[in-house]
Protein backbone atom coordinates (compact mmCIF):
# COMPACT_ATOMS: atom_id res chain seq x y z
CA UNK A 1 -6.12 -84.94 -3.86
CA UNK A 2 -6.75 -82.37 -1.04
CA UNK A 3 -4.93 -79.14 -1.15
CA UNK A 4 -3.53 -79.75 2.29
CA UNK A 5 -2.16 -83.46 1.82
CA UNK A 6 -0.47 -81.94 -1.29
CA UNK A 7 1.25 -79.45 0.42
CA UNK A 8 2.31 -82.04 3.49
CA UNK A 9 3.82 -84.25 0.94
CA UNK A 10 6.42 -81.34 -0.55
CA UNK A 11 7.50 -79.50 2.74
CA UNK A 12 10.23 -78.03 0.41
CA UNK A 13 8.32 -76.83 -2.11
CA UNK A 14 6.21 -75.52 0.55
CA UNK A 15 9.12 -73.60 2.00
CA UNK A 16 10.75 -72.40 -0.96
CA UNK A 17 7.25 -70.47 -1.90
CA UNK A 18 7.22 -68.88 1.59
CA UNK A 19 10.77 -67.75 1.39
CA UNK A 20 9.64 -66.24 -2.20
CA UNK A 21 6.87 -64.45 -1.27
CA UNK A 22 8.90 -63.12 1.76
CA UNK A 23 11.29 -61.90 -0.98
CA UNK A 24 8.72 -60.03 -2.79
CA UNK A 25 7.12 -58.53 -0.07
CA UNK A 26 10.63 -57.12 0.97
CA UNK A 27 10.97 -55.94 -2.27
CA UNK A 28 7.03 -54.04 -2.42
CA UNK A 29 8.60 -52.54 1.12
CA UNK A 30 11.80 -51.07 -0.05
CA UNK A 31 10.03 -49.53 -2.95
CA UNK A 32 7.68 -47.83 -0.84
CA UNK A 33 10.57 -46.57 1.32
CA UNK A 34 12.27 -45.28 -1.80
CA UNK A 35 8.51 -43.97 -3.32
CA UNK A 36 8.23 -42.01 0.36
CA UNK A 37 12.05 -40.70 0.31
CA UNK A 38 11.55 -39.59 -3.73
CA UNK A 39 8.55 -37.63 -2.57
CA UNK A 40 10.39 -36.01 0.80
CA UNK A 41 13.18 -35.15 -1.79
CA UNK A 42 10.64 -33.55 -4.38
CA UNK A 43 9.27 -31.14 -1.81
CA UNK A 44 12.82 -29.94 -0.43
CA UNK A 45 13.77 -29.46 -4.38
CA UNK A 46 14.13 -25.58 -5.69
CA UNK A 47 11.10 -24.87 -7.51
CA UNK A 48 11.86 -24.34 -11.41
CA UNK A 49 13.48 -20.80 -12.30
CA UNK A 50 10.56 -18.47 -13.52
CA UNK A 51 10.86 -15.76 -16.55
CA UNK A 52 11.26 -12.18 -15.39
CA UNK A 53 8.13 -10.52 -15.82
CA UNK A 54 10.10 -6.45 -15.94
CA UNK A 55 10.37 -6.32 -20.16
CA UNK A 56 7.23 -8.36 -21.17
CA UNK A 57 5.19 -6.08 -18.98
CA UNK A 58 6.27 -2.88 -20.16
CA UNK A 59 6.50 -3.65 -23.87
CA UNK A 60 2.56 -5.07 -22.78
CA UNK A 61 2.35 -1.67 -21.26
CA UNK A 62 3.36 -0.15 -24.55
CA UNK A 63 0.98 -1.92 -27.15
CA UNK A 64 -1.92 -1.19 -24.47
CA UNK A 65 -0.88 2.71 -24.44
CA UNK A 66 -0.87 2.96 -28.22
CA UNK A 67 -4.10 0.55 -28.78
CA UNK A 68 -6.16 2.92 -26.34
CA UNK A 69 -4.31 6.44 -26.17
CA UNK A 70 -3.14 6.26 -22.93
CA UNK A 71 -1.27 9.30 -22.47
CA UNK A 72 0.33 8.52 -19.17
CA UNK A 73 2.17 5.48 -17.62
CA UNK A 74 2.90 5.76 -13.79
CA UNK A 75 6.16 3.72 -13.28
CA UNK A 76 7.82 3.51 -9.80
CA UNK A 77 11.30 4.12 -9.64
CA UNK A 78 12.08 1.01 -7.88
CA UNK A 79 11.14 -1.16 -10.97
CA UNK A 80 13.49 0.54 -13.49
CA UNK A 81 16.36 -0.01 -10.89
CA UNK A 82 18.71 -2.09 -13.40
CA UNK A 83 16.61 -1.36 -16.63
CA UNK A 84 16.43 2.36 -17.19
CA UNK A 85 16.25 1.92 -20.79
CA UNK A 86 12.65 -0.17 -21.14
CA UNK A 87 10.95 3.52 -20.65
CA UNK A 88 12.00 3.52 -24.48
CA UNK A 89 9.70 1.39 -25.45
CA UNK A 90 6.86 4.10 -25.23
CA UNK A 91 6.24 6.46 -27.86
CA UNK A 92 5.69 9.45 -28.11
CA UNK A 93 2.10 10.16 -27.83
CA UNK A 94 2.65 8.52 -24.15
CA UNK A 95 4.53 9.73 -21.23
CA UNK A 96 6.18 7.97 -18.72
CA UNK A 97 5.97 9.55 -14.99
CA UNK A 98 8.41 8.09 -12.74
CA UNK A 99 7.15 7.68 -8.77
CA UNK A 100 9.70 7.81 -6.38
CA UNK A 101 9.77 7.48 -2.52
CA UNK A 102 13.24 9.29 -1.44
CA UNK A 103 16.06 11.87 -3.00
CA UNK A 104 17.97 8.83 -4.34
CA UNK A 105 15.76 7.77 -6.91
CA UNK A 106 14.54 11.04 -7.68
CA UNK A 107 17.74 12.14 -8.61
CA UNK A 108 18.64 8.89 -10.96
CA UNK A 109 15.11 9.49 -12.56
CA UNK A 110 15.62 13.05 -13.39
CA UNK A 111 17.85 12.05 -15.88
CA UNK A 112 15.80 9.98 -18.11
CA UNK A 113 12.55 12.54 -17.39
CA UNK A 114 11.12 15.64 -15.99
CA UNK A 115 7.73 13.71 -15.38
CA UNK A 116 8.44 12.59 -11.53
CA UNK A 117 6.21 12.87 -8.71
CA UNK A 118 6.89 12.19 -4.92
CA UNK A 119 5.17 9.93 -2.97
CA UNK A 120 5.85 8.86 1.25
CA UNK A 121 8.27 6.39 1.65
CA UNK A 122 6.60 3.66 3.23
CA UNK A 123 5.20 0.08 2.28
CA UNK A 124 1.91 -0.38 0.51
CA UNK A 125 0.20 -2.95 -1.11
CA UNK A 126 0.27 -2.81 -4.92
CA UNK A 127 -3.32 -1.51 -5.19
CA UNK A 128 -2.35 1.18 -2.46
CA UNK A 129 1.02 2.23 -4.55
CA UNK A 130 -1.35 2.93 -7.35
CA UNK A 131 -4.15 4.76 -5.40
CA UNK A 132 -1.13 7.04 -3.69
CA UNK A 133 0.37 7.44 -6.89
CA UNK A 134 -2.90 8.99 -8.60
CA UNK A 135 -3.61 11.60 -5.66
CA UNK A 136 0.23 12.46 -5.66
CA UNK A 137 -0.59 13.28 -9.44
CA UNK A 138 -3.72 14.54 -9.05
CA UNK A 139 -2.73 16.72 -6.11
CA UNK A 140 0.34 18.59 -8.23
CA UNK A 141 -1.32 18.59 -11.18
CA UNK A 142 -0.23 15.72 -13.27
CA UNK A 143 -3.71 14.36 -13.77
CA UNK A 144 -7.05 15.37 -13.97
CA UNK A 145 -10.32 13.52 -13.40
CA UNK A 146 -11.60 11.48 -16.34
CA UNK A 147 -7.87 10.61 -17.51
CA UNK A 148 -7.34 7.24 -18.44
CA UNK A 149 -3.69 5.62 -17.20
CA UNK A 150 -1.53 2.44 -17.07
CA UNK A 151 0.27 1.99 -13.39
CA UNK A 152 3.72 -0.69 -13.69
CA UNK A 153 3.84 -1.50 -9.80
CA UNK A 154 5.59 -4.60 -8.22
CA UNK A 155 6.07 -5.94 -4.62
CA UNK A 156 7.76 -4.18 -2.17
CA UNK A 157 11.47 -3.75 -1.94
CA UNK A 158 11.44 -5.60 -5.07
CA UNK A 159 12.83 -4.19 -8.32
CA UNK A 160 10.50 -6.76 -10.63
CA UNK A 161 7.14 -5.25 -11.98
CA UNK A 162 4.73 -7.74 -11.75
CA UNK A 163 1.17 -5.74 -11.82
CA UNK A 164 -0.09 -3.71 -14.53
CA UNK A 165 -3.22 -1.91 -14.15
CA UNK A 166 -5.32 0.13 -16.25
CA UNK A 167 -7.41 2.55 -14.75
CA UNK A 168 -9.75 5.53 -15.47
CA UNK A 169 -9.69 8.03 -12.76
CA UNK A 170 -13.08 8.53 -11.69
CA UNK A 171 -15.23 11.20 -9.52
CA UNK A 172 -13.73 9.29 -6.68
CA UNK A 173 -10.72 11.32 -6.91
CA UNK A 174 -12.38 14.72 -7.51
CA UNK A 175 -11.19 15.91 -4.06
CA UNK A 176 -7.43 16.66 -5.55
CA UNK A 177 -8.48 17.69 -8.97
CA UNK A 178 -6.96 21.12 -8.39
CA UNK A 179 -3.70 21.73 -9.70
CA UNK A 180 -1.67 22.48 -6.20
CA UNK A 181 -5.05 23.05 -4.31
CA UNK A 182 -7.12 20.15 -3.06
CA UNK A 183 -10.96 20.94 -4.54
CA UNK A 184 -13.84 21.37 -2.16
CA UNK A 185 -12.05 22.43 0.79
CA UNK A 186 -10.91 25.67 2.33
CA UNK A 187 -7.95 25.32 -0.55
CA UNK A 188 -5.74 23.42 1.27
CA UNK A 189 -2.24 23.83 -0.21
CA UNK A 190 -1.20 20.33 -1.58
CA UNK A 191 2.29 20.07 0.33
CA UNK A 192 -0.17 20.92 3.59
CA UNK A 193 -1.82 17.38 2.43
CA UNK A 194 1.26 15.34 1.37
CA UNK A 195 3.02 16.00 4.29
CA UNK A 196 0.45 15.39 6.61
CA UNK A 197 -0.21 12.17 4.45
CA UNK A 198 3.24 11.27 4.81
CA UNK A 199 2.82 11.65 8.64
CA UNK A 200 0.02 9.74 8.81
CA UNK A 201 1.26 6.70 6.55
CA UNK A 202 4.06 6.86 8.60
CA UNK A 203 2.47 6.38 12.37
CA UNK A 204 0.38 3.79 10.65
CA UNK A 205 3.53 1.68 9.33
CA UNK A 206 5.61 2.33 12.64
CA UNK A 207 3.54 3.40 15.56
CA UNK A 208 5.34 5.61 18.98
CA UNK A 209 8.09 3.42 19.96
CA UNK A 210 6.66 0.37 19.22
CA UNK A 211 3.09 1.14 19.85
CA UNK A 212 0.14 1.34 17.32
CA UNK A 213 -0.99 4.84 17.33
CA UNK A 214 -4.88 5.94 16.78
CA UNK A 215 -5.22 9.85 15.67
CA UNK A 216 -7.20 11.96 13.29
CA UNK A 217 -5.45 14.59 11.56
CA UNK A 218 -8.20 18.01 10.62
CA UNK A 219 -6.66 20.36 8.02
CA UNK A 220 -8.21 23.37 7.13
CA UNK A 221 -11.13 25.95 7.94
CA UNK A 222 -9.80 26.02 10.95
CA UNK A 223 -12.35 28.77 12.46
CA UNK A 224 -15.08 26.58 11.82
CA UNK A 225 -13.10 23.38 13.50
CA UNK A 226 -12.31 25.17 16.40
CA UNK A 227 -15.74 26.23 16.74
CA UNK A 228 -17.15 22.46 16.91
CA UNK A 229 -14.46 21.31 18.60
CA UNK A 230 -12.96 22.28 22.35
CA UNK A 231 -9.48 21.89 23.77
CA UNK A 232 -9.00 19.05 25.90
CA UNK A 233 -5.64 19.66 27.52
CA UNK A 234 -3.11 22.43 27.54
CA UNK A 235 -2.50 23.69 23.58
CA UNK A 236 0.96 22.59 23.10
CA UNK A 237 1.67 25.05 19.99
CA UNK A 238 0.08 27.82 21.37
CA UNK A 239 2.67 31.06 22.30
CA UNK A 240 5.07 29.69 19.42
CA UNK A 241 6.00 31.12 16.46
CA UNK A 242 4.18 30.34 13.43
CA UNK A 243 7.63 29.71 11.57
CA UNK A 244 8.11 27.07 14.16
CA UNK A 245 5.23 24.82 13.95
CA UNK A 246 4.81 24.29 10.66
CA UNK A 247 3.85 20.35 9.58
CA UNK A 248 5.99 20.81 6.30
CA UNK A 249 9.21 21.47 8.72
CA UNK A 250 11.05 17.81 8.55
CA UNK A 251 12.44 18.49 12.38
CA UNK A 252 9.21 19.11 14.12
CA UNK A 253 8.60 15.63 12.72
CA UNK A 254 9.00 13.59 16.05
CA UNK A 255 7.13 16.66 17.59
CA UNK A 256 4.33 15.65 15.90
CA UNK A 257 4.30 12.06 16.56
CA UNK A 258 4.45 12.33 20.05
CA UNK A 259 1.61 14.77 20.01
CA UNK A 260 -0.63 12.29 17.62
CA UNK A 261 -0.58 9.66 20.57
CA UNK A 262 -2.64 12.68 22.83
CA UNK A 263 -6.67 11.91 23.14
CA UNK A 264 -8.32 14.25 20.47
CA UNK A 265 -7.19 15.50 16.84
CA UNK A 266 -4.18 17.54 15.96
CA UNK A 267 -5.82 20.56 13.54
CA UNK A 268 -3.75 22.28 10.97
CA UNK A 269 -4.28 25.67 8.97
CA UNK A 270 -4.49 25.70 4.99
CA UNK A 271 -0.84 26.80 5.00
CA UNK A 272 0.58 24.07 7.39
CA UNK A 273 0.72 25.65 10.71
CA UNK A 274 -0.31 23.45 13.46
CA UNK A 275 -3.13 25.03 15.75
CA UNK A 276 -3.69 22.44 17.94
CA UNK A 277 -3.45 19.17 19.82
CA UNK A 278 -5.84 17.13 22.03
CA UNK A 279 -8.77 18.84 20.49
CA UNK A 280 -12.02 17.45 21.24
CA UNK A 281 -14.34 18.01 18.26
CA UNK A 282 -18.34 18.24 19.18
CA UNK A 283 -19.79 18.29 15.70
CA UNK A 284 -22.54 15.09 15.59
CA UNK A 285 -22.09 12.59 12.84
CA UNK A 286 -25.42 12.55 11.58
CA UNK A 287 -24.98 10.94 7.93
CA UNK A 288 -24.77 7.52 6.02
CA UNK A 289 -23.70 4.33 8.25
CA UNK A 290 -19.96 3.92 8.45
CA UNK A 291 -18.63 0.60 7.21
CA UNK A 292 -18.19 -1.86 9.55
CA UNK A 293 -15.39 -1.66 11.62
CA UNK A 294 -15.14 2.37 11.83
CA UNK A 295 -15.86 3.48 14.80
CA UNK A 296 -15.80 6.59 16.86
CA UNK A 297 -12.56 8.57 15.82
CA UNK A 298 -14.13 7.74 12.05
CA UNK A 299 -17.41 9.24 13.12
CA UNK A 300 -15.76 12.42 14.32
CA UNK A 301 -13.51 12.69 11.43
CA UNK A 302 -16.21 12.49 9.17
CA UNK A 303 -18.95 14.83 10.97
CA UNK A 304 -16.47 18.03 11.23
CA UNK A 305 -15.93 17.08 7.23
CA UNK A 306 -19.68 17.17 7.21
CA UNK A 307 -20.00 20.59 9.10
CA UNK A 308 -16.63 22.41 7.94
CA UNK A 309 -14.69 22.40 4.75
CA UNK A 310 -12.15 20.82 6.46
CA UNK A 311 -10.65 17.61 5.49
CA UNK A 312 -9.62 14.90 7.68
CA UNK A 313 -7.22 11.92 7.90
CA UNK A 314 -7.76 8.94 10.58
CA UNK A 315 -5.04 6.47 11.68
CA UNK A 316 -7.02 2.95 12.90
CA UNK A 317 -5.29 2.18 16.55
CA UNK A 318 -6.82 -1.20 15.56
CA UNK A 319 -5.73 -1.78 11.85
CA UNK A 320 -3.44 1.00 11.09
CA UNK A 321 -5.32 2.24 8.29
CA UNK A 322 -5.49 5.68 6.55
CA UNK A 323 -8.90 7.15 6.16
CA UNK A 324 -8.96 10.40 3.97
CA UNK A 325 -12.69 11.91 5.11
CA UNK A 326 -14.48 14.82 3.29
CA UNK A 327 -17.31 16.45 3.37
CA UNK A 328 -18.62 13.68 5.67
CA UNK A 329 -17.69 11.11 2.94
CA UNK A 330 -15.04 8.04 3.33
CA UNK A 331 -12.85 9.27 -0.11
CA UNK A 332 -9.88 6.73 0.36
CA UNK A 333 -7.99 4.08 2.62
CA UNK A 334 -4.97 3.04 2.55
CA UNK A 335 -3.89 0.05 4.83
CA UNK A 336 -1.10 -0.47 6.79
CA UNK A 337 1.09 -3.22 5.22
CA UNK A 338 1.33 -6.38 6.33
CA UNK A 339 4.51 -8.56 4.54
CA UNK A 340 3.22 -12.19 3.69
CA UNK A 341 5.48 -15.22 2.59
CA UNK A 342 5.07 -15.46 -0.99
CA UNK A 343 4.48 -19.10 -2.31
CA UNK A 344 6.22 -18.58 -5.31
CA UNK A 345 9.43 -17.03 -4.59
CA UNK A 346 11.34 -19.39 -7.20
CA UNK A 347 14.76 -17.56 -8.93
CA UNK A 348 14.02 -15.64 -11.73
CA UNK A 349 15.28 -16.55 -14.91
């Protein structure tokens, strides 16, 4: 018998499997609406708690030390916050040196060691902590070229390490292998250099009100860079006091800034004292190709390097980088940091 004539004999059998089918497809669409909400709800849902990575690290740190005599561990300050006591853990063939960024933390870490160096208070990367934290050591004589070191660093404003690096300090850093002089210059005192550091790191992070700021900074030799270079506007420091205009001085601080945001570089003597602003310096850049994306404060800073013993630090107006120049050579950046939102800020366990 045809299909059809079967089905027009038992209407009610006919209707009973549509209403049953309409059942189950209800059914196949209300668990798809519960499959979509269950998914919604999984994505809103607190990621699982994570382990705290502090202790395994620096016990890790420890067995690495001994395996390799590693004499020196660079821990900053800000990672021993609520465990002071984990700097037990290495013995005594290595030593801990605590980095600290302000009087606070210097102070707390003074009681557990005498190894602490200073670095600027500003925010870095974790690479740039450790690069800042070898020429701090390099600079007051902490390290020396060839050493071989463990660096504990985390993220910023965090008290978790999370990073440990092992690193052999190479020629790179031969520049500040002079205990409290900085090598192959005109023997630049190394407070001259951390404080103009710190003023550069800090126009880089914060600008003049608001404003990126584009400078270079020439210390030392300073007969020979005022002989390639010319004055641009009226000298600011000239007819004061030598006492007075010194960049170590913490209230000529603002001073300073304002006068980085002039055309030209700002040069300062061996000992600190500020010579000049708006100088134009002359010298030609006549060496290697800069990397791409330095232009033509970079070229400058790295000719009077070339031509002088000078050295020189440039502030990107651009990027807000830190470019330490030497005899006509690129020796380090440091980059202006830049806060991104971490995809795996679950709670720690």
């Amino acid at each position: 018998m045809p299909k059809d004539k079967a089905l027009a004999k038992n209407p009610s059998e006919s209707k009973k499997a549509g209403e049953k089918g309409a059942r189950s497809g209800k059914g196949v669409r209300k668990a798809a609406v519960r499959s979509r909400k269950s998914r919604r709800t999984d994505k809103g849902a607190p990621p699982s708690p994570r382990k705290e990575t502090t202790k395994p690290l620096f016990h890790a740190a420890s067995r690495l030390a001994k395996q390799l005599d590693i004499e020196a561990v660079f821990v900053y300050a800000q990672n021993l916050t609520s465990n002071p006591e984990l700097l037990q853990v290495f013995t005594n063939g290595t030593t801990p040196i605590l980095v600290v960024k302000n009087d606070e933390e210097e102070e707390s870490c003074r009681r557990f060691t005498k190894k602490v160096i200073r670095v600027p208070d500003v925010n870095l990367s974790r690479m740039d902590q450790v690069k800042l934290a070898i020429v701090m050591g390099l600079t007051e004589g902490v390290l020396n070229v060839g050493d071989r070191i463990l660096c504990l660093v985390g993220r910023v404003n965090r008290t978790i390490a999370d990073t440990l690096v092992l690193l052999d300090v190479g020629e790179e850093f031969e520049t500040m292998n002079l205990h409290g002089r900085l090598a192959g210059t005109e023997e630049i005192d190394s407070k001259v250099f951390e404080a103009t550091l710190t003023m550069a790191l800090e126009l880089a992070n914060e600008g003049r009100e608001g404003h990126p700021i584009g400078t270079i900074f020439v210390i030392g030799d300073n007969p020979e860079v005022l002989r390639y270079s010319r004055q641009m506007i009226i000298n600011p420091f000239l007819g004061h006091p030598e006492s007075e205009r010194n960049i170590m001085d913490p209230k000529l601080r603002d001073t300073v800034k304002g006068f980085s945001s002039l055309d030209g570089a700002l040069v300062i003597r061996k000992d600190g004292v500020l010579v000049a602003a708006g100088r134009h310096l002359n010298a030609a850049y006549d060496g290697d190709a800069l990397s791409p994306g330095l232009g033509a404060r970079h070229a400058a800073a790295a000719a009077i390097t070339a031509v002088t013993r000078a050295l020189a630090l440039t502030i990107s107006a651009s990027t807000g980088t830190v470019t330490i120049f030497r005899e006509g050579k690129v020796i380090m950046t440091l980059e202006r940091f830049r806060a991104a939102p971490s995809l795996t800020d679950a709670p720690l366990a």
